[in-house]
C-alpha atoms as a PDB file:
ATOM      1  CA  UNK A   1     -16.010  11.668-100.378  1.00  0.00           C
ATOM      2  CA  UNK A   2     -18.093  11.469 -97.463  1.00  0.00           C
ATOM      3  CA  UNK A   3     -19.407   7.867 -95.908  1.00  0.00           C
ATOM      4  CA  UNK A   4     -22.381   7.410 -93.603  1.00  0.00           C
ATOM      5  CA  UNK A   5     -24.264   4.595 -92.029  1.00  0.00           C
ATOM      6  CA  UNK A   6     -25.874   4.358 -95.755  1.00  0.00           C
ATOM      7  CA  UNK A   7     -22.283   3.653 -97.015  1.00  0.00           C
ATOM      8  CA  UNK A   8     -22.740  -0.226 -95.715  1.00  0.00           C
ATOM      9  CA  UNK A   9     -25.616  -2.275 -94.645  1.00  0.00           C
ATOM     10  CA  UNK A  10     -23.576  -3.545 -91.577  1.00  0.00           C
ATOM     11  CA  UNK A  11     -21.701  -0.197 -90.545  1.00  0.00           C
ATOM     12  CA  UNK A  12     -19.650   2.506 -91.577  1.00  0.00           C
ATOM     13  CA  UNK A  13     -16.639   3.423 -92.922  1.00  0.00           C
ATOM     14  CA  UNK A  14     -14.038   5.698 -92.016  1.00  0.00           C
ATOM     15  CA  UNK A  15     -12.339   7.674 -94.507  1.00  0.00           C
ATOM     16  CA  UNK A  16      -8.246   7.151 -94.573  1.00  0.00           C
ATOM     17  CA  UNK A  17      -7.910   4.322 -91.859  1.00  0.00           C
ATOM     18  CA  UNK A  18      -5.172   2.290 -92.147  1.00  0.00           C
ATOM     19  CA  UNK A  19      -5.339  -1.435 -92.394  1.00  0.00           C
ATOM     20  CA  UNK A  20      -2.887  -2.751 -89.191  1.00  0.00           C
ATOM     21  CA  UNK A  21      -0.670  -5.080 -90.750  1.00  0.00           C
ATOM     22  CA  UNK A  22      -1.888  -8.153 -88.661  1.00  0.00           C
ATOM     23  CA  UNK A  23      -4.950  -7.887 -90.296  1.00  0.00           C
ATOM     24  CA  UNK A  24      -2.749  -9.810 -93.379  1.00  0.00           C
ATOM     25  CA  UNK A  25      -1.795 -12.889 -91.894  1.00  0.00           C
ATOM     26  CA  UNK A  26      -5.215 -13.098 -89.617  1.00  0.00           C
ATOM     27  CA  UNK A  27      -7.283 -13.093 -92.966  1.00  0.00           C
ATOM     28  CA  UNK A  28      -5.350 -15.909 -94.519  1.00  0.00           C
ATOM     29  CA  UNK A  29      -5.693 -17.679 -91.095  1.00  0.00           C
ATOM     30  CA  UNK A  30      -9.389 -17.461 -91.164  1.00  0.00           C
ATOM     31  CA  UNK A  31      -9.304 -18.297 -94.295  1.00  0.00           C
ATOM     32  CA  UNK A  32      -7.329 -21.587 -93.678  1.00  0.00           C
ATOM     33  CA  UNK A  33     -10.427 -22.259 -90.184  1.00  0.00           C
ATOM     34  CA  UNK A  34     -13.142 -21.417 -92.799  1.00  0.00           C
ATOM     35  CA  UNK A  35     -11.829 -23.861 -95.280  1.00  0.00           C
ATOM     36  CA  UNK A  36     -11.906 -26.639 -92.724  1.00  0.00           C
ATOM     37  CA  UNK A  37     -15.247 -25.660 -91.246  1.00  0.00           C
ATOM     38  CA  UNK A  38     -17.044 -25.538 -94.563  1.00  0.00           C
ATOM     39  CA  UNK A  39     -16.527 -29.223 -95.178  1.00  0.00           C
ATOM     40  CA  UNK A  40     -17.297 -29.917 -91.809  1.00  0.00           C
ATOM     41  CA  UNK A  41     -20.232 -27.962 -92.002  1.00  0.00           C
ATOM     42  CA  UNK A  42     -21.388 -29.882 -95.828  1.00  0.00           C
ATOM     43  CA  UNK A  43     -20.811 -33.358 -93.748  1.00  0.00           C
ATOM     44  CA  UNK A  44     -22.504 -32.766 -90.712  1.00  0.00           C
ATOM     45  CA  UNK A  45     -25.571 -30.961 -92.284  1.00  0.00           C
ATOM     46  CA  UNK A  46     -25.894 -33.443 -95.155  1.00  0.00           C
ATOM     47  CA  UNK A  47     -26.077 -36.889 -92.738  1.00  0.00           C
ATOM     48  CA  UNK A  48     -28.620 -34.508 -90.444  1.00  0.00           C
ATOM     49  CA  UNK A  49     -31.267 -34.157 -93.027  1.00  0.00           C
ATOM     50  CA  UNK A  50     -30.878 -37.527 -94.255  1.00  0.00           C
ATOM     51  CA  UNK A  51     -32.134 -38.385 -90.790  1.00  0.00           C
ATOM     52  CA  UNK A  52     -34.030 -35.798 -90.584  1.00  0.00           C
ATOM     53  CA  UNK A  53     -35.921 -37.200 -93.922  1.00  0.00           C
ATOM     54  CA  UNK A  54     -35.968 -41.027 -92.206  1.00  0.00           C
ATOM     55  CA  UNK A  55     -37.914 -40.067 -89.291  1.00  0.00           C
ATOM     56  CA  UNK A  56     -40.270 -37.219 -90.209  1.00  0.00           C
ATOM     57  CA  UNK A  57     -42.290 -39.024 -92.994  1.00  0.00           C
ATOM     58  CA  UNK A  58     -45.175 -37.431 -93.297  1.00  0.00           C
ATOM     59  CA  UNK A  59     -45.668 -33.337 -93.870  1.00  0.00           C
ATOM     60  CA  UNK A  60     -47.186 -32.242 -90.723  1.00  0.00           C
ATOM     61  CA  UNK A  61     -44.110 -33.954 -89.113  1.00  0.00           C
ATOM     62  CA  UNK A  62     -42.355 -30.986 -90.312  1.00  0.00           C
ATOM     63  CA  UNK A  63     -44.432 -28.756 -87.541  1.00  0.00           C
ATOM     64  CA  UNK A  64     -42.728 -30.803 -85.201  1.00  0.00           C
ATOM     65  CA  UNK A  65     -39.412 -30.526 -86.508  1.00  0.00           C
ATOM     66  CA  UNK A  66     -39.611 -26.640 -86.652  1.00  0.00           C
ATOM     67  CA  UNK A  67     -40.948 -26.557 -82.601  1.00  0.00           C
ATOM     68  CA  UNK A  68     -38.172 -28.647 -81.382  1.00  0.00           C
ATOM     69  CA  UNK A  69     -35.608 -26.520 -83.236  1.00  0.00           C
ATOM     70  CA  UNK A  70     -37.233 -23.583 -82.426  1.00  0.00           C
ATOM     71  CA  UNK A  71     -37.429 -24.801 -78.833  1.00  0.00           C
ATOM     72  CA  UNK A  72     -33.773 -25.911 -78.606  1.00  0.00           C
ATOM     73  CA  UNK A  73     -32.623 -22.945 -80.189  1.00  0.00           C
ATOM     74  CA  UNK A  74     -34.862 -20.381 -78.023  1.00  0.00           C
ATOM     75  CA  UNK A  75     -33.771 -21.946 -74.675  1.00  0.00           C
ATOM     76  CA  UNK A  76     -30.105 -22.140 -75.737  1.00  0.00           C
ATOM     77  CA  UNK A  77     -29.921 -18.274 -76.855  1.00  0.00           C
ATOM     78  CA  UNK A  78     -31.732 -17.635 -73.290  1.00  0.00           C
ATOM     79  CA  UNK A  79     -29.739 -19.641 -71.012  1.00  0.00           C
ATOM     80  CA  UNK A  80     -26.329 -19.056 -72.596  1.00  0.00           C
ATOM     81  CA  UNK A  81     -25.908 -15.936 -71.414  1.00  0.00           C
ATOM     82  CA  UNK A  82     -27.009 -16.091 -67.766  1.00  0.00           C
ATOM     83  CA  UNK A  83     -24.681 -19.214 -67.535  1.00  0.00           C
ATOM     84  CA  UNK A  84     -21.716 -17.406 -69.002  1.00  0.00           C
ATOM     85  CA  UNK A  85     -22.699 -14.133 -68.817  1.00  0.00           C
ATOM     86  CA  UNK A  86     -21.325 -11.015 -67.279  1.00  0.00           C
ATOM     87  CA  UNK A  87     -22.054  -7.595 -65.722  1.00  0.00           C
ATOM     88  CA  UNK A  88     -20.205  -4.713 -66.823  1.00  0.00           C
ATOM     89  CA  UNK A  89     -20.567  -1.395 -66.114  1.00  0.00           C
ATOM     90  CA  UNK A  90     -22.099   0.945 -68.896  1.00  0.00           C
ATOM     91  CA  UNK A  91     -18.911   3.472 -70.203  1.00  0.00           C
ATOM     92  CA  UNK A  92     -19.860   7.390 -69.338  1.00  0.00           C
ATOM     93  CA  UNK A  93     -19.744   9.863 -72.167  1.00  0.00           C
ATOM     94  CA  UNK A  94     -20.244   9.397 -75.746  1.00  0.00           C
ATOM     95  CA  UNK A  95     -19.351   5.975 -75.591  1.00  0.00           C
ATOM     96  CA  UNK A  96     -22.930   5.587 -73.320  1.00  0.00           C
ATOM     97  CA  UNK A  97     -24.849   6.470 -76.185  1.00  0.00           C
ATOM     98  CA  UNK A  98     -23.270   2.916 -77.927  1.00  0.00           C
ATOM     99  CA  UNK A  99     -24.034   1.267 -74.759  1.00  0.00           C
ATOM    100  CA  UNK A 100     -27.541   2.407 -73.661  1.00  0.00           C
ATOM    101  CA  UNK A 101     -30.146  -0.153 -72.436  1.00  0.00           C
ATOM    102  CA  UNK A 102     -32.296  -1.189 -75.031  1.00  0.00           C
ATOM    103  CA  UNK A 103     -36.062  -1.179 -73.346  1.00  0.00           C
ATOM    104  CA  UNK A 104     -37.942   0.514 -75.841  1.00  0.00           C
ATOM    105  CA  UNK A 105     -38.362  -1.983 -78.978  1.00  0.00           C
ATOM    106  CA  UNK A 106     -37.284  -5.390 -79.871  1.00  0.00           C
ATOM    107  CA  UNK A 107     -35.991  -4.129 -83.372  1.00  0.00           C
ATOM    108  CA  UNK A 108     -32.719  -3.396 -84.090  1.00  0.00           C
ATOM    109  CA  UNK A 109     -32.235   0.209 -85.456  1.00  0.00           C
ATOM    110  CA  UNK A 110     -28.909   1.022 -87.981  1.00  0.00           C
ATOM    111  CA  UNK A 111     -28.042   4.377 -85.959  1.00  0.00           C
ATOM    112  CA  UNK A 112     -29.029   2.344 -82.626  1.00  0.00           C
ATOM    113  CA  UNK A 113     -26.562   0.184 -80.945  1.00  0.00           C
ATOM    114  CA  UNK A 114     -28.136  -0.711 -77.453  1.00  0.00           C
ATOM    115  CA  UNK A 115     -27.305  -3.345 -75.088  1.00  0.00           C
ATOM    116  CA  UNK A 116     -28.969  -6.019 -73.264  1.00  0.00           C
ATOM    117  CA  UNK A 117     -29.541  -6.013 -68.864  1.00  0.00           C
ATOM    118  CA  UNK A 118     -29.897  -9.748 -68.953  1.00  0.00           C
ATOM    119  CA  UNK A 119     -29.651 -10.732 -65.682  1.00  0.00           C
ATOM    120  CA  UNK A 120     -27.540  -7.508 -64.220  1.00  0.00           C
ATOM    121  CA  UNK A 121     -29.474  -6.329 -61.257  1.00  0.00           C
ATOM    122  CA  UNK A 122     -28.139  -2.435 -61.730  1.00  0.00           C
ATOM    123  CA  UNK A 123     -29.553  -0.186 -64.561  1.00  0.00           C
ATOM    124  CA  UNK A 124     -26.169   0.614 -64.871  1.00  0.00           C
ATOM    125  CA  UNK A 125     -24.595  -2.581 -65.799  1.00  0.00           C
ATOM    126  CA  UNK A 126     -25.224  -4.492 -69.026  1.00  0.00           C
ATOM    127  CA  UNK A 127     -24.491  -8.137 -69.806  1.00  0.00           C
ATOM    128  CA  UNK A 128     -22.298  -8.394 -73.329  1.00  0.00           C
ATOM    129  CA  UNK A 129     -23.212 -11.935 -74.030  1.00  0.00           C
ATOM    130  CA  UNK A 130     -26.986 -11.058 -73.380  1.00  0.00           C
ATOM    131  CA  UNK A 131     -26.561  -8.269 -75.995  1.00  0.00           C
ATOM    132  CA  UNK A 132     -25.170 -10.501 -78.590  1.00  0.00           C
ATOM    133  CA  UNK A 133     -27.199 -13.638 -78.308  1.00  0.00           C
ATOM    134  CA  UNK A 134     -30.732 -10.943 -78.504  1.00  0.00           C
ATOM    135  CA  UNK A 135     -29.849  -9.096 -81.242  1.00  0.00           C
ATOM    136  CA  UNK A 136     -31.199  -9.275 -84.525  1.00  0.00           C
ATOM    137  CA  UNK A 137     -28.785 -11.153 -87.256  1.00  0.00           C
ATOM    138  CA  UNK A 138     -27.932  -7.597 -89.210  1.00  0.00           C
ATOM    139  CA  UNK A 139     -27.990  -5.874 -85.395  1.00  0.00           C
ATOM    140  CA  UNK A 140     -25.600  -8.200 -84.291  1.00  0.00           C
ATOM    141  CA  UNK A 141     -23.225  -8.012 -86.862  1.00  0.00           C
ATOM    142  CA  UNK A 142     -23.620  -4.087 -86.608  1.00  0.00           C
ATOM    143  CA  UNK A 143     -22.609  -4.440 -82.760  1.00  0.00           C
ATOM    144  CA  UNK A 144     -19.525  -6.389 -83.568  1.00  0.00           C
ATOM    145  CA  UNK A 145     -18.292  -4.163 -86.490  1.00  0.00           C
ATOM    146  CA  UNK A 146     -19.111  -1.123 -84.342  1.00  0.00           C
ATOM    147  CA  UNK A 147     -18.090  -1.039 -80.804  1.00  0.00           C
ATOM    148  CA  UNK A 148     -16.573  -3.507 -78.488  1.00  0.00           C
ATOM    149  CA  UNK A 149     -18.959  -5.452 -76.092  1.00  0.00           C
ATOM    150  CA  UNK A 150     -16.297  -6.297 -73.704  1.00  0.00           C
ATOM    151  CA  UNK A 151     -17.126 -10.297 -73.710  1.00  0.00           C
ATOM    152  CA  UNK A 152     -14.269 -12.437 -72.367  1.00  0.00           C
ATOM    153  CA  UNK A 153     -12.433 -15.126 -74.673  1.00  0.00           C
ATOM    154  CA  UNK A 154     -14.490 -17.660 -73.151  1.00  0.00           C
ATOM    155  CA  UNK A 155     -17.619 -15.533 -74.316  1.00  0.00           C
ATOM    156  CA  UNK A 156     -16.914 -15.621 -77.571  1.00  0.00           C
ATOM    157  CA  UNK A 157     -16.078 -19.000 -77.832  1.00  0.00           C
ATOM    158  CA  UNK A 158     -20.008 -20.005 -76.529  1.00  0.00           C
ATOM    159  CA  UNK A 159     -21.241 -17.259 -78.859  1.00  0.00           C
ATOM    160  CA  UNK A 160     -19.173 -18.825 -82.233  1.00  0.00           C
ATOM    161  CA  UNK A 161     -19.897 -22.279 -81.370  1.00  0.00           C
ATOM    162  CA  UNK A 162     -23.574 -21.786 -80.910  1.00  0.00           C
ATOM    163  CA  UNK A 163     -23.924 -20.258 -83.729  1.00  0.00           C
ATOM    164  CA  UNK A 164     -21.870 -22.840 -85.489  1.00  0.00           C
ATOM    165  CA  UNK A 165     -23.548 -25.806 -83.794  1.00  0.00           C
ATOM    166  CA  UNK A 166     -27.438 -24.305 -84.804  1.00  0.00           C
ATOM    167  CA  UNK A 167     -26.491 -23.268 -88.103  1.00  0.00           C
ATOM    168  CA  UNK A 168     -25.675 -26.851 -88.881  1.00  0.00           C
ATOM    169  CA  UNK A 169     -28.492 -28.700 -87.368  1.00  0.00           C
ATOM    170  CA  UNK A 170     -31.146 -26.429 -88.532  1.00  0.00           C
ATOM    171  CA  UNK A 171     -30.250 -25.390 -92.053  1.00  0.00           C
ATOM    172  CA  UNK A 172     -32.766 -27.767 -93.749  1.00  0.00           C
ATOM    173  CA  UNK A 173     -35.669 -27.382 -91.518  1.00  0.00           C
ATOM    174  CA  UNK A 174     -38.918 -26.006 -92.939  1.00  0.00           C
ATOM    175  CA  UNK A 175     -38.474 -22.741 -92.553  1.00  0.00           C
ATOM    176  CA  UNK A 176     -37.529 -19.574 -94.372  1.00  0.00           C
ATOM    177  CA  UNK A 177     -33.635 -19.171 -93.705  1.00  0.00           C
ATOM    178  CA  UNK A 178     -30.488 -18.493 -95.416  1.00  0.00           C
ATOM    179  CA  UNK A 179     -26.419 -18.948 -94.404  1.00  0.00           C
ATOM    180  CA  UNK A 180     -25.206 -15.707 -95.627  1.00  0.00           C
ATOM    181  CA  UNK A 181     -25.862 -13.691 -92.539  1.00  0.00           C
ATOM    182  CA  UNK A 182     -25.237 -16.823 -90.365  1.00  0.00           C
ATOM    183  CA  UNK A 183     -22.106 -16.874 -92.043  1.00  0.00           C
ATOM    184  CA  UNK A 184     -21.225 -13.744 -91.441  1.00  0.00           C
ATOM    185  CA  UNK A 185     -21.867 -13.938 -87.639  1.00  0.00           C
ATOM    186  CA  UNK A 186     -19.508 -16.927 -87.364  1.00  0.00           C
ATOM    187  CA  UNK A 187     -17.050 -15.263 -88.998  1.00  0.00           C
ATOM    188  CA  UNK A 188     -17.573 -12.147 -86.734  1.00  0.00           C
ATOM    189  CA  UNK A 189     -17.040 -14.402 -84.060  1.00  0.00           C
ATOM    190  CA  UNK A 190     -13.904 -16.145 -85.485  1.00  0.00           C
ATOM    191  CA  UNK A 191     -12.544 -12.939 -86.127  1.00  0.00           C
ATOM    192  CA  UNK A 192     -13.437 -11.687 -82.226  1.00  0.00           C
ATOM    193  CA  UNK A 193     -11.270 -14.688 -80.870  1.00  0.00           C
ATOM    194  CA  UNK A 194      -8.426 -14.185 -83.685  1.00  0.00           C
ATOM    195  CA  UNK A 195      -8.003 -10.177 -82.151  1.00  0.00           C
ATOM    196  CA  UNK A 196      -7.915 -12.395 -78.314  1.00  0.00           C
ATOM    197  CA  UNK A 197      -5.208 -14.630 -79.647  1.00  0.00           C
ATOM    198  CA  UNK A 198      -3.066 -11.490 -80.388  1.00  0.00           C
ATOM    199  CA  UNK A 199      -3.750 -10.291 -77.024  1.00  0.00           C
ATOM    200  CA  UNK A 200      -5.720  -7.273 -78.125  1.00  0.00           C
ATOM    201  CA  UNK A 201      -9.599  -6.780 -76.861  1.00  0.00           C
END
């Protein structure tokens, strides 16, 4: 049976590939980080929007709420990556076509993995911490799954904890928002910096 990009909303699947065997004890590992973040994650979020409901009493309060958030969260996902970023040089053949500069639409396309400039003065550099913090939340978990960005350790450390951090302190503002692709991203992340610990990029 043939798979496609249609096979999975995140990626694809290739046919016969064998599971490495580290992939055994790095799942029940995660596992083990996951179960100690989710409580963390219960605590912290719970005593947040019991503040949260202290100080913004009345319902247009909420408006302000959602800017500051919004505000925090924008300038964060901006600034992260041109004080941690890097410039790497775009690969040449049909790797490029994974790696070409996305210019033409702020949308993130399933057969379209394109990465970021940031602040990389050549057209021929990209900046993989750029291209992970402006991605869409399905895009970005496509761009993991699919092809390596080439971000450092300390990279992907920013990226999970900012994720982490925002996913905490927001989940309960007045907004539309979920934690199942959130979750997903962290774990993306988690599972970048178990593949460093090996000593594999």
């Amino acid at each position: 049976m043939d798979w496609s990009e249609s096979s999975l909303k995140f990626g694809s699947i290739t046919p016969g590939l064998k599971v490495p065997f580290h992939i055994v004890p790095g799942g029940i590992i995660l596992g083990f980080v996951s179960g100690l973040l989710g409580p963390f994650f219960i605590n912290v979020n719970t005593r947040v929007n019991a503040i949260r409901a202290k100080i913004w009493t009345q319902k247009w309060h909420k408006l302000i709420d959602c800017f500051i958030f919004a505000f925090a969260t924008a300038s964060c996902w901006y600034w992260l990556p041109y004080a941690f970023g890097t410039c790497i040089t775009r690969p040449e053949g049909d790797a490029e076509k994974m790696h070409k500069e996305k210019t033409d639409t702020l949308f993130d396309r399933l057969e379209d993995m394109t990465t970021s400039r940031g602040w990389c003065s050549s057209p021929t550099e990209y900046n993989p911490l750029a291209t992970l913090f402006w991605k869409t939340e399905g895009g970005l978990i496509r761009q993991i799954m699919g092809t390596a960005m080439q971000c450092t350790a300390g990279q992907m450390i920013v990226f999970t904890i900012a994720w982490y951090f925002f996913t905490i302190t927001t989940y309960g503002v007045n907004v539309p928002s979920g934690l199942f692709l959130p979750g997903m991203i962290i774990g993306c992340g988690l599972g970048d910096l178990y593949i460093f610990a090996l000593g594999e990029t």
